[in-house]
Protein backbone atom coordinates (compact mmCIF):
# COMPACT_ATOMS: atom_id res chain seq x y z
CA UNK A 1 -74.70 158.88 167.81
CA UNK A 2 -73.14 156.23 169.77
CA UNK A 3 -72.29 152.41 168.58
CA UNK A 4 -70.69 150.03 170.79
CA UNK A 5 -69.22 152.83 173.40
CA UNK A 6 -67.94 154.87 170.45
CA UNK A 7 -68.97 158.76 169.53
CA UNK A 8 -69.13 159.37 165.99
CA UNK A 9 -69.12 162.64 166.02
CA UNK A 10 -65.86 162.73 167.97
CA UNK A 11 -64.35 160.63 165.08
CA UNK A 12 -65.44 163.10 162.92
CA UNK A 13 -63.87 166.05 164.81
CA UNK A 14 -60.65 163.69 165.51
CA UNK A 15 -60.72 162.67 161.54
CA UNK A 16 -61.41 166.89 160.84
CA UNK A 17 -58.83 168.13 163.13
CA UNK A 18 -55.90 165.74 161.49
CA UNK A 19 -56.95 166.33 158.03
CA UNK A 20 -56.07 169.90 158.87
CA UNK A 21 -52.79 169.02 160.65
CA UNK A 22 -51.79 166.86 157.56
CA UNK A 23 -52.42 169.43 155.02
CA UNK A 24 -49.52 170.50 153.30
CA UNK A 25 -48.61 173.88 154.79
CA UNK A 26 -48.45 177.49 151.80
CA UNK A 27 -45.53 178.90 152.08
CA UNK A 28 -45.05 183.40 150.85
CA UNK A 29 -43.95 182.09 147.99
CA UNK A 30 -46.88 179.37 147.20
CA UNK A 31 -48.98 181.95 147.90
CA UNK A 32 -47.27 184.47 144.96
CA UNK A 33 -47.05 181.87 142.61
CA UNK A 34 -50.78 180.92 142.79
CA UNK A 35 -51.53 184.87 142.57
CA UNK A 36 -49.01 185.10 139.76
CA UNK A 37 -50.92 182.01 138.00
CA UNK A 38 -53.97 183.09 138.06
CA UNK A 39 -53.46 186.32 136.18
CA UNK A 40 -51.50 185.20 133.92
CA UNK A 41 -54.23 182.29 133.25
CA UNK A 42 -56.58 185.57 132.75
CA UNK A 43 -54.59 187.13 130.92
CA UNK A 44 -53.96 184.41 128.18
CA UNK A 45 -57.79 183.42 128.25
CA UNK A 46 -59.12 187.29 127.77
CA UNK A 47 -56.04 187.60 124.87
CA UNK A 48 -57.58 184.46 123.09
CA UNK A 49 -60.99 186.08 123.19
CA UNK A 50 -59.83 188.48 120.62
CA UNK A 51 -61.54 191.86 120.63
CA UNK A 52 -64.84 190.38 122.44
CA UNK A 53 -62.39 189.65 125.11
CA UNK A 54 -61.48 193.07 125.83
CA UNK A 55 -62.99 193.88 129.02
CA UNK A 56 -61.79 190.99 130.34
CA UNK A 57 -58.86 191.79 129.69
CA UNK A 58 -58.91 195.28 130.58
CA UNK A 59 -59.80 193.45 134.19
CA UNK A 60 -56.79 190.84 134.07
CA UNK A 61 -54.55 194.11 133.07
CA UNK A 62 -55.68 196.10 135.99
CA UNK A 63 -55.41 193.22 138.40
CA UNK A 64 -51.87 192.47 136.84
CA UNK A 65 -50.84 195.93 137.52
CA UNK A 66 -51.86 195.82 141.27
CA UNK A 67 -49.89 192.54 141.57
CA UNK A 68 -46.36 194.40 140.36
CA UNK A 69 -47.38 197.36 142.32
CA UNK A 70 -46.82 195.17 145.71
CA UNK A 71 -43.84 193.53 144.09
CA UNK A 72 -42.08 196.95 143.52
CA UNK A 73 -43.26 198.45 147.00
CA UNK A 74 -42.16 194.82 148.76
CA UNK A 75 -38.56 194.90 146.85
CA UNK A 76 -38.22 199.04 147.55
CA UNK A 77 -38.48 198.03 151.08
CA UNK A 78 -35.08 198.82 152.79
CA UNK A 79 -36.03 195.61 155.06
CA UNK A 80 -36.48 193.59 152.57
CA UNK A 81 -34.10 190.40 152.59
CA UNK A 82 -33.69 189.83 148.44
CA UNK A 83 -30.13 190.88 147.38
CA UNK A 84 -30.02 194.64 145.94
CA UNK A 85 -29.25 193.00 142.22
CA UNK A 86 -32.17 191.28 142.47
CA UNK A 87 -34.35 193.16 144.16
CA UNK A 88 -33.47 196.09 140.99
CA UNK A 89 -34.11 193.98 138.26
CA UNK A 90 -37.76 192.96 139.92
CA UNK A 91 -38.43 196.72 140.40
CA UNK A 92 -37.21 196.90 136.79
CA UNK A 93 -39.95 194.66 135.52
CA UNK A 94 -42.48 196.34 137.09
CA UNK A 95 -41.69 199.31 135.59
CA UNK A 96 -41.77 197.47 132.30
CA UNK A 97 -44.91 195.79 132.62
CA UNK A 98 -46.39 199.16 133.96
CA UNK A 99 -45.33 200.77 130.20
CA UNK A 100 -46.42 197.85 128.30
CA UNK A 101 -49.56 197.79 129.89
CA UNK A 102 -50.19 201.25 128.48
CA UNK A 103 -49.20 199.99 124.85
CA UNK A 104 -51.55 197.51 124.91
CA UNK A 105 -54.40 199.27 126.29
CA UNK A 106 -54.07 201.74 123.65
CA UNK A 107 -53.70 198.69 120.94
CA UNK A 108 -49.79 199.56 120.38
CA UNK A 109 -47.84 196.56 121.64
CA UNK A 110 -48.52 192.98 122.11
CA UNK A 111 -49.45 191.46 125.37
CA UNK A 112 -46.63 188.41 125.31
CA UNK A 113 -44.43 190.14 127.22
CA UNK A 114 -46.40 190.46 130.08
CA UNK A 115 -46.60 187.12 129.82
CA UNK A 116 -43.56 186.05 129.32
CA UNK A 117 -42.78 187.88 132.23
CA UNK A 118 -45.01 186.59 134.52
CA UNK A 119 -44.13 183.01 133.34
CA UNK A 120 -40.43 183.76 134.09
CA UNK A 121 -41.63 184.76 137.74
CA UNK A 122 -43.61 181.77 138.18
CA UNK A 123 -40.38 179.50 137.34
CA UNK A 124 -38.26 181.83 140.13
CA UNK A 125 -41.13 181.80 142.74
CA UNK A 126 -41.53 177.27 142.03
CA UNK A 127 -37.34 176.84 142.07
CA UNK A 128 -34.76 174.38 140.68
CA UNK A 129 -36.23 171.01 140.31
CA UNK A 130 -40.08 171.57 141.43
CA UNK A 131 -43.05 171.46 139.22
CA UNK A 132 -44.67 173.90 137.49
């Protein structure tokens, strides 16, 4: 479509290709946050649910569990670049989350933790003085 020696359509791919320039670029740790975020939503909406919210939480669980499975494969890297302290006490909490898991699949311990924990995370992963 052309009006008065101007394409349209190459406005549109112009307009397009800097709306994609301009967007805001994810960073790793965006990335882990949103991850983190989103199971921990699921987790807190299955746990309100009560027991007709089981399987879903049975599902947030599992997916909670893969999440601190990479976190204690990415921290038990030699390479990676956390300090050894840290990189411990994350290992730590996976271990942690792995056991409580277990104790409240089997209807033996309370699933705040877990999200406490995750919470905690999400503060590290957002930093000093950023939202969220």
């Amino acid at each position: 479509m052309q009006q008065e020696g101007y394409d349209v359509r190459n406005h549109s791919l112009a307009h397009g290709a800097y709306q994609q320039i301009s967007a805001p670029t994810r960073t790793v740790r965006s990335t882990e946050y949103d991850v983190v975020a989103r199971v921990t939503h699921r987790l807190k909406t299955a746990a309100i649910k009560g027991k007709p919210g089981f399987p879903d939480l049975v599902s947030a669980l599992h997916d909670n569990q893969k999440l601190w499975s990479a976190f204690a494969l990415d921290v038990a890297d030699p390479k990676n670049a956390l300090p050894q302290e840290l990189r411990a006490q994350i290992f730590y909490l996976a271990e942690f989350t792995f056991e409580q898991t277990r104790k409240v699949l089997a209807g033996k311990a309370d699933i705040a933790p877990l999200l406490d924990i995750n919470t905690a995370i999400m503060r590290g992963l957002r930093g000093p003085g950023q939202p969220g």
